[in-house]
Protein backbone atom coordinates (compact mmCIF):
# COMPACT_ATOMS: atom_id res chain seq x y z
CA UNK A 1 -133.63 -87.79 129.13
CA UNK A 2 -132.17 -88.15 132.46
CA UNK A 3 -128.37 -87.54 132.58
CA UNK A 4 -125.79 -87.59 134.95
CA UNK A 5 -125.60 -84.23 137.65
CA UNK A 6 -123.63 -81.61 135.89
CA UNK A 7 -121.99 -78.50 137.84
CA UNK A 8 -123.94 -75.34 137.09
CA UNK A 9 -122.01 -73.82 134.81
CA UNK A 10 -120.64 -70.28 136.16
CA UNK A 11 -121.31 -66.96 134.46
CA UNK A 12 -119.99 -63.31 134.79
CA UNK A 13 -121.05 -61.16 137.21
CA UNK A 14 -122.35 -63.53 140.21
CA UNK A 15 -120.00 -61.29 142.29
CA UNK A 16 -122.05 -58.34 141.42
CA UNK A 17 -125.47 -59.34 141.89
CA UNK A 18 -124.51 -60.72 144.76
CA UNK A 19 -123.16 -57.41 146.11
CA UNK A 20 -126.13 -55.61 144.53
CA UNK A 21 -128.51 -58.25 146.60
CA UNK A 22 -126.81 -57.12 149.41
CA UNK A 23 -127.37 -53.44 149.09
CA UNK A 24 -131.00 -54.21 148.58
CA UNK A 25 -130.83 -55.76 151.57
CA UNK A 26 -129.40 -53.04 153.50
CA UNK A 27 -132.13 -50.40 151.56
CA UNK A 28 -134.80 -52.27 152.65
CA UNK A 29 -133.46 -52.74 156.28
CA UNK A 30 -132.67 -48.76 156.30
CA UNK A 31 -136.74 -48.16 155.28
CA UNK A 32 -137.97 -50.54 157.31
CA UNK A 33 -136.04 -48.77 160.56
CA UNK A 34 -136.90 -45.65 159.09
CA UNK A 35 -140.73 -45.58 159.33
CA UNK A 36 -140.06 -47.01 162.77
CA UNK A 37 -138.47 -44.40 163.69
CA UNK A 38 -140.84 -41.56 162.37
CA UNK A 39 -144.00 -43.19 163.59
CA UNK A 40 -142.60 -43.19 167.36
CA UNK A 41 -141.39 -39.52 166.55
CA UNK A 42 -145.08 -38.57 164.92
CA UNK A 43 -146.65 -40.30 167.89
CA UNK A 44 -144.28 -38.59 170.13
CA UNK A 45 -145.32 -35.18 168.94
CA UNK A 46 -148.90 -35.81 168.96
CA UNK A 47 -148.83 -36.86 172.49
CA UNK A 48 -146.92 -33.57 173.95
CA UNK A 49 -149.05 -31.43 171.76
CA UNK A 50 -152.54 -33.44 173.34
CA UNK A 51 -151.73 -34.30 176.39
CA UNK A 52 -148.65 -32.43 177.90
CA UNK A 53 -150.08 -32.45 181.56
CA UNK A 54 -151.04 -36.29 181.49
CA UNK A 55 -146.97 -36.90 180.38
CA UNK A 56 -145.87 -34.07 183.33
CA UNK A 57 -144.50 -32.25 180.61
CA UNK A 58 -146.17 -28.65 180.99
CA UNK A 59 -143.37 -27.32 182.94
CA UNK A 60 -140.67 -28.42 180.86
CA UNK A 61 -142.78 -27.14 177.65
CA UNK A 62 -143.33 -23.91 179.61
CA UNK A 63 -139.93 -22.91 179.86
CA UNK A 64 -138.37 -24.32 176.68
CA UNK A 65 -141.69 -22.71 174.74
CA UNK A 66 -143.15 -26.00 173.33
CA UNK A 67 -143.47 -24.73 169.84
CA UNK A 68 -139.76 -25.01 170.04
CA UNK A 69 -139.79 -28.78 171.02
CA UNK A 70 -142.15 -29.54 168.19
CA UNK A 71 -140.46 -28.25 165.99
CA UNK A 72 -137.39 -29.90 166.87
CA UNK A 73 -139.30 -32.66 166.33
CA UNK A 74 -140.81 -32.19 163.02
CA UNK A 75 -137.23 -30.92 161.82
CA UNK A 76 -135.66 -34.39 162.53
CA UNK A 77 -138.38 -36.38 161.00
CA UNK A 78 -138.40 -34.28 157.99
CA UNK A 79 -134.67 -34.78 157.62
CA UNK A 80 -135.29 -38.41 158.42
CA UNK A 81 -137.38 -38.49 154.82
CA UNK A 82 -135.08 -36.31 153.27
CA UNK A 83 -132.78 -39.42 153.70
CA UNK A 84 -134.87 -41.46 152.73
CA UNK A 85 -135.98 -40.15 149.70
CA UNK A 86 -131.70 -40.24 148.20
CA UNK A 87 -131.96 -43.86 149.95
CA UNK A 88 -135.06 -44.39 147.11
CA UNK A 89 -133.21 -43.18 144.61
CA UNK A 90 -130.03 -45.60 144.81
CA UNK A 91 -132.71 -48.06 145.77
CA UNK A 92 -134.09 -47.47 142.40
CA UNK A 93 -130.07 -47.31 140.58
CA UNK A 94 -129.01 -50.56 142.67
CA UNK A 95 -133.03 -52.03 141.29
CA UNK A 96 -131.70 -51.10 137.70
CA UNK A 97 -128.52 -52.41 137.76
CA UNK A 98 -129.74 -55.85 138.97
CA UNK A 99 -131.71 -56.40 136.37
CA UNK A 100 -129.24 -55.83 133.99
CA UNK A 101 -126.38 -57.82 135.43
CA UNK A 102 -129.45 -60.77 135.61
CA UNK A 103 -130.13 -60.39 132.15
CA UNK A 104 -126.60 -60.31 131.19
CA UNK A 105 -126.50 -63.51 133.14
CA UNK A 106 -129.58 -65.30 131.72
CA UNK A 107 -127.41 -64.20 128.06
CA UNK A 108 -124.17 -65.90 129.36
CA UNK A 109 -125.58 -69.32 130.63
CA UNK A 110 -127.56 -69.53 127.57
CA UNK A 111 -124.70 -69.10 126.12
CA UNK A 112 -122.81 -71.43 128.17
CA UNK A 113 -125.39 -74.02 127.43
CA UNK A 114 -125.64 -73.93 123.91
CA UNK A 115 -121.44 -74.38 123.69
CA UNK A 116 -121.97 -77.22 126.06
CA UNK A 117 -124.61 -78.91 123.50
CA UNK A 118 -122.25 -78.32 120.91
CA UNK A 119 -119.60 -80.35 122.88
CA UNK A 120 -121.63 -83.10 123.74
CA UNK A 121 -123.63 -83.42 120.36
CA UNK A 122 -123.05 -84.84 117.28
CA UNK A 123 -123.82 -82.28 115.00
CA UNK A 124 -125.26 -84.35 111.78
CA UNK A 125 -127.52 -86.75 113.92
CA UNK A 126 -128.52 -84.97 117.23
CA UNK A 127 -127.40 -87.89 119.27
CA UNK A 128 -124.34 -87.96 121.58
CA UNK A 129 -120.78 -88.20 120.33
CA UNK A 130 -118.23 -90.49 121.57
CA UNK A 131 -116.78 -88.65 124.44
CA UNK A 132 -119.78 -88.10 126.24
CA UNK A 133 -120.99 -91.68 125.23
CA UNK A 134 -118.07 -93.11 126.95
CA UNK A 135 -118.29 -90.96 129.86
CA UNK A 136 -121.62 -91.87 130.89
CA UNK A 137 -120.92 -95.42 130.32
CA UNK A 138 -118.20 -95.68 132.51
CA UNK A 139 -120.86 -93.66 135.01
CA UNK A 140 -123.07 -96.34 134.39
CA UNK A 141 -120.28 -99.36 135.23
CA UNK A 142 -119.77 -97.61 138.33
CA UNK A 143 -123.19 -97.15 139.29
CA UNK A 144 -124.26 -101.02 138.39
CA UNK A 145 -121.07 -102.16 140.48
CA UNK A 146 -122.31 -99.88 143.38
CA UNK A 147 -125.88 -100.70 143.17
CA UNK A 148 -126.66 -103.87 141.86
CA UNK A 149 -128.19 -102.55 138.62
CA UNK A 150 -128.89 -103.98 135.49
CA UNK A 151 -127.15 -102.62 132.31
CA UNK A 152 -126.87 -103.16 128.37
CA UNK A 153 -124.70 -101.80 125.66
CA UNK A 154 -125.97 -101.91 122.42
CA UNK A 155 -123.42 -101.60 119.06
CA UNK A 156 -124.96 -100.49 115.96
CA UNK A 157 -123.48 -101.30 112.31
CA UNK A 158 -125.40 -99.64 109.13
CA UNK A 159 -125.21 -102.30 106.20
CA UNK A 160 -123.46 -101.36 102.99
CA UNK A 161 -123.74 -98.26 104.12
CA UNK A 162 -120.68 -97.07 102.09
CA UNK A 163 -122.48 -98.46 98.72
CA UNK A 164 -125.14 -96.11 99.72
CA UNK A 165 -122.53 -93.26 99.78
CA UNK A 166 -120.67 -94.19 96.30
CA UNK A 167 -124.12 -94.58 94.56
CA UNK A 168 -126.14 -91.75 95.87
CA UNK A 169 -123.10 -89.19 97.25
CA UNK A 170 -122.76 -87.93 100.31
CA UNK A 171 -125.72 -86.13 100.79
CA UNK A 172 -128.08 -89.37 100.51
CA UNK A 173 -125.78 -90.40 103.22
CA UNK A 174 -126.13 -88.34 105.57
CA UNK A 175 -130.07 -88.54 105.22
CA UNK A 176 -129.73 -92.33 106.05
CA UNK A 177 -127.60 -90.83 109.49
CA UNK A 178 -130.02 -88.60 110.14
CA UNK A 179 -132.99 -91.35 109.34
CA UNK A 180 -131.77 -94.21 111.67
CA UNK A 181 -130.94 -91.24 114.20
CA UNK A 182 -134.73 -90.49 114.55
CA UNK A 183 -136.07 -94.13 114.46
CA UNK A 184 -133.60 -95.11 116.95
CA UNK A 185 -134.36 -91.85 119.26
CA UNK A 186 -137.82 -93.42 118.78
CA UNK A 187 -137.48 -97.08 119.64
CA UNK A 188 -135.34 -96.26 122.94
CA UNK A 189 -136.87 -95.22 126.39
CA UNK A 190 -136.24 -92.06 127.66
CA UNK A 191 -133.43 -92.75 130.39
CA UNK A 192 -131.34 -94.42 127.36
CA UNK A 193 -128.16 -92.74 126.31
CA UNK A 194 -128.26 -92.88 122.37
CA UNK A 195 -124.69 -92.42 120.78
CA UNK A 196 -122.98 -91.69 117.53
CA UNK A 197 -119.89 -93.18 118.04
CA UNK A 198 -118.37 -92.31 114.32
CA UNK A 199 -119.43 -92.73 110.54
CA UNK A 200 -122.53 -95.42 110.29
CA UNK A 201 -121.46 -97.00 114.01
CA UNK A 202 -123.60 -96.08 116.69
CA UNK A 203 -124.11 -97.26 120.81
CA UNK A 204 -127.05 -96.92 122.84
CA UNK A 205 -126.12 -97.03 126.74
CA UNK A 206 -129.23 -98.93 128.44
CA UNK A 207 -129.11 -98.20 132.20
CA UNK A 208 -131.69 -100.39 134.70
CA UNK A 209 -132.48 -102.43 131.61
CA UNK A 210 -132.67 -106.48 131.90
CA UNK A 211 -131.78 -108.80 129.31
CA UNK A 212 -135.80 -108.96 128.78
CA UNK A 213 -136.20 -105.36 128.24
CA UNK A 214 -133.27 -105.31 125.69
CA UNK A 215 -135.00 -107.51 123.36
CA UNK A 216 -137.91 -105.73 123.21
CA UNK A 217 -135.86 -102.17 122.07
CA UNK A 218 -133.94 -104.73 119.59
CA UNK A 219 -137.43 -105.59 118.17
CA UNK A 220 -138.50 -101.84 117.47
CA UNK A 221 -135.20 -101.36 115.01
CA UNK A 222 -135.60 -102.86 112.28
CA UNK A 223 -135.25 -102.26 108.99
CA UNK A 224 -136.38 -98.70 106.96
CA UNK A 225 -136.44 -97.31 103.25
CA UNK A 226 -135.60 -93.56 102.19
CA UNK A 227 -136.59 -91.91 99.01
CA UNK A 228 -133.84 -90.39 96.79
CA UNK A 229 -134.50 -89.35 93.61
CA UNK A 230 -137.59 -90.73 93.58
CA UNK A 231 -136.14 -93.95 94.16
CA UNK A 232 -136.46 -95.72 97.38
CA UNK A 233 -133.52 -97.18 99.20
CA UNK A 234 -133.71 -100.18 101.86
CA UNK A 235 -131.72 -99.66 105.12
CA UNK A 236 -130.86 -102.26 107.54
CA UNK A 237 -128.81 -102.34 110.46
CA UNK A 238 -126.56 -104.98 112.47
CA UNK A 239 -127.00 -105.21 116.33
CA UNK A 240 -124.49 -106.41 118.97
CA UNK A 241 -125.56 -106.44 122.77
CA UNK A 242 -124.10 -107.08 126.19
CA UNK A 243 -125.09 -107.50 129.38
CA UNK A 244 -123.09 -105.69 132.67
CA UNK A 245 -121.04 -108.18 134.81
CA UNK A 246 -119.42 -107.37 137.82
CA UNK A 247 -116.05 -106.71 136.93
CA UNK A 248 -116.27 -105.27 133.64
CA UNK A 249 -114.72 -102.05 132.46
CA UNK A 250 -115.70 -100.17 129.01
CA UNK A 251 -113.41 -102.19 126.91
CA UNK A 252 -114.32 -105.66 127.96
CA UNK A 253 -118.40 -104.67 127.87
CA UNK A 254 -117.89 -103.23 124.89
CA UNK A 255 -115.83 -105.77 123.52
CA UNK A 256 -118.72 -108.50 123.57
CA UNK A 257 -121.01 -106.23 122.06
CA UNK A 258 -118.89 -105.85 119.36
CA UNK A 259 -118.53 -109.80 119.17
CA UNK A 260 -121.93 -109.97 119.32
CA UNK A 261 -122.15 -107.55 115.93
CA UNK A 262 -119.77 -109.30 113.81
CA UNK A 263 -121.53 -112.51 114.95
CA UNK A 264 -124.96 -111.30 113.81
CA UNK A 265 -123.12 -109.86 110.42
CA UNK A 266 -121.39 -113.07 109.65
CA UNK A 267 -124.03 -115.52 110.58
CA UNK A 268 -126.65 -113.30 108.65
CA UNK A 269 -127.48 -114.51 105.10
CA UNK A 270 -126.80 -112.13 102.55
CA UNK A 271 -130.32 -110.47 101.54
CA UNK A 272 -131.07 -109.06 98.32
CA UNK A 273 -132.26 -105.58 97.90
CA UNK A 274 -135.79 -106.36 96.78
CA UNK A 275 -136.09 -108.36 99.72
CA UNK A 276 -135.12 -105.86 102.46
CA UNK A 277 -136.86 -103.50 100.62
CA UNK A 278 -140.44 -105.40 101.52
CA UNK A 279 -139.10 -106.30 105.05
CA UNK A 280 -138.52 -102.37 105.57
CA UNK A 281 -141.88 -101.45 104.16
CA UNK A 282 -143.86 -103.99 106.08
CA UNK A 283 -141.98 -103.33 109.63
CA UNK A 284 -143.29 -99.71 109.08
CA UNK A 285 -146.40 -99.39 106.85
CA UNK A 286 -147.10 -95.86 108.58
CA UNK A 287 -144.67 -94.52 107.61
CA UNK A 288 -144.06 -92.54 104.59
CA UNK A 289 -140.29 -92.74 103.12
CA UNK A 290 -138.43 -89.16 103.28
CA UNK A 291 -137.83 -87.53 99.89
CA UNK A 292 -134.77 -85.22 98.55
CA UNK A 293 -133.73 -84.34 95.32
CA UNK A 294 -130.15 -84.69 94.80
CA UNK A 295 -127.77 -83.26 91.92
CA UNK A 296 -125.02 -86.48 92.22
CA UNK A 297 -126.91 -89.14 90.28
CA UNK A 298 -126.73 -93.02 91.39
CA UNK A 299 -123.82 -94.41 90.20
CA UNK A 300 -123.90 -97.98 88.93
CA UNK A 301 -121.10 -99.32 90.96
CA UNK A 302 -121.84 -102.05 93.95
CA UNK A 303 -119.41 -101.69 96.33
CA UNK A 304 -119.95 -103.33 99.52
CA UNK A 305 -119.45 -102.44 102.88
């Protein structure tokens, strides 16, 4: 899902490669001059030894005894590969050490990733936490006040989902999270920000998304069931949404949405279990109700939410 441009995050021994790069550099420009070098030397040789009279060099070899002048030359180039040969081997030391400062890289921003997952991610559900959430909505505000752009907020309310925790424990909770975390993952595009803003609350951020296009994500969350011990549980959900205006900050878009919720919750006619419980098996005839065994009984209590 698309997010907003993040700085690279920086690792431990950039300097180095860099400054290993560079000696590479400077190796391969030492080579490359190098072979230059000896190939107008060879040639050089070749062409007093063949042809000294064409070149007007027969006097000269005459009296400095052209074996002499040769070898001269054959001296320098073979110090010239001498040279190059201890060039090879740091070539090969400075090749070595590279790939171990890039693998000790690749380690570190892997690293550096997976703590910035952990900082952005709610660790139960998968879905962003709060901080983030808010951060890219206020990225969003700005954006659809620069640009004209549609955008939603949706606010999220699990029902009685504290009965669930006193008659199941903890543990059935925390399946529910984990539950409505998938569906909704599933019933938002891909450019939507999905949130877990704290306990059963949750807030999707809908960028470029008219009023239309919200109604039509509202229509894919609807009710679900969950298996514990054997016994299936009905799960619905309240939903509060508001459109961007020009003008509005977090709080006061936010603030509708969550008049919107308590609207929906207080206007909504209490429904009994059994009836949720077809309503969540029709909406999703598919699919198959997920199933863990837990020590903590139900309880009998009926504690609202």
């Amino acid at each position: 899902m698309p997010q907003s441009v993040q700085h690279e995050p920086e690792f431990a021994g950039q300097q180095a490669i860099r400054q290993s790069l560079k000696r590479l550099d400077r190796s391969t420009l030492w080579f490359w001059w190098n072979t230059v070098v000896a190939i107008g030397l060879l040639a050089t040789t070749i062409t007093i030894a063949l042809f000294p009279r064409l070149l007007q060099f027969d006097d000269f070899l005459a009296s400095q005894k052209s074996g002499s002048v040769i070898g001269a030359i054959l001296a320098l180039m073979l110090l010239l590969n001498f040279f190059t040969l201890f060039q090879q081997r740091h070539l090969k030391f400075f090749r070595n050490q590279l790939a171990e400062q890039m693998e000790t890289a690749m380690r570190q921003r892997i690293r550096a990733e997976k703590f910035y997952g952990m900082a952005i991610l709610d660790p139960l559900t998968g879905l962003y936490n709060r901080r983030f959430g808010e951060e890219r909505l206020q990225e969003e505000i700005v954006r659809a006040e620069r640009n004209g752009d549609s955008l939603a907020v949706l606010l999220l309310d699990l029902d009685h989902f504290k009965q669930i925790n006193d008659e199941y424990g903890h543990a059935a909770g925390d399946l529910v999270l984990k539950e409505f975390s998938r569906r909704l993952k599933r019933a938002i595009r891909a450019c939507d920000v999905p949130i877990r803003v704290g306990g059963d609350e949750f807030m999707v951020v809908l960028p470029e998304c008219p009023r239309e296009n919200v109604s039509v994500i509202l229509s894919r969350i609807g009710p679900f069931e969950v298996s514990i011990n054997k016994q299936k549980i009905p799960v619905g959900c309240s939903r509060g949404r508001a459109q961007h205006q020009v003008g509005d900050s977090i709080e006061s878009l936010l603030a509708r949405a969550d008049e919107a919720l308590y609207l929906e919750k207080a206007n909504r006619p209490a429904v009994p279990k059994h009836e949720l419980a077809e309503v969540a098996a029709s909406s999703n005839p598919q699919e198959k109700a997920q199933d863990t065994a837990y020590a903590r009984p139900p309880r009998t209590s009926t504690a609202t939410n």
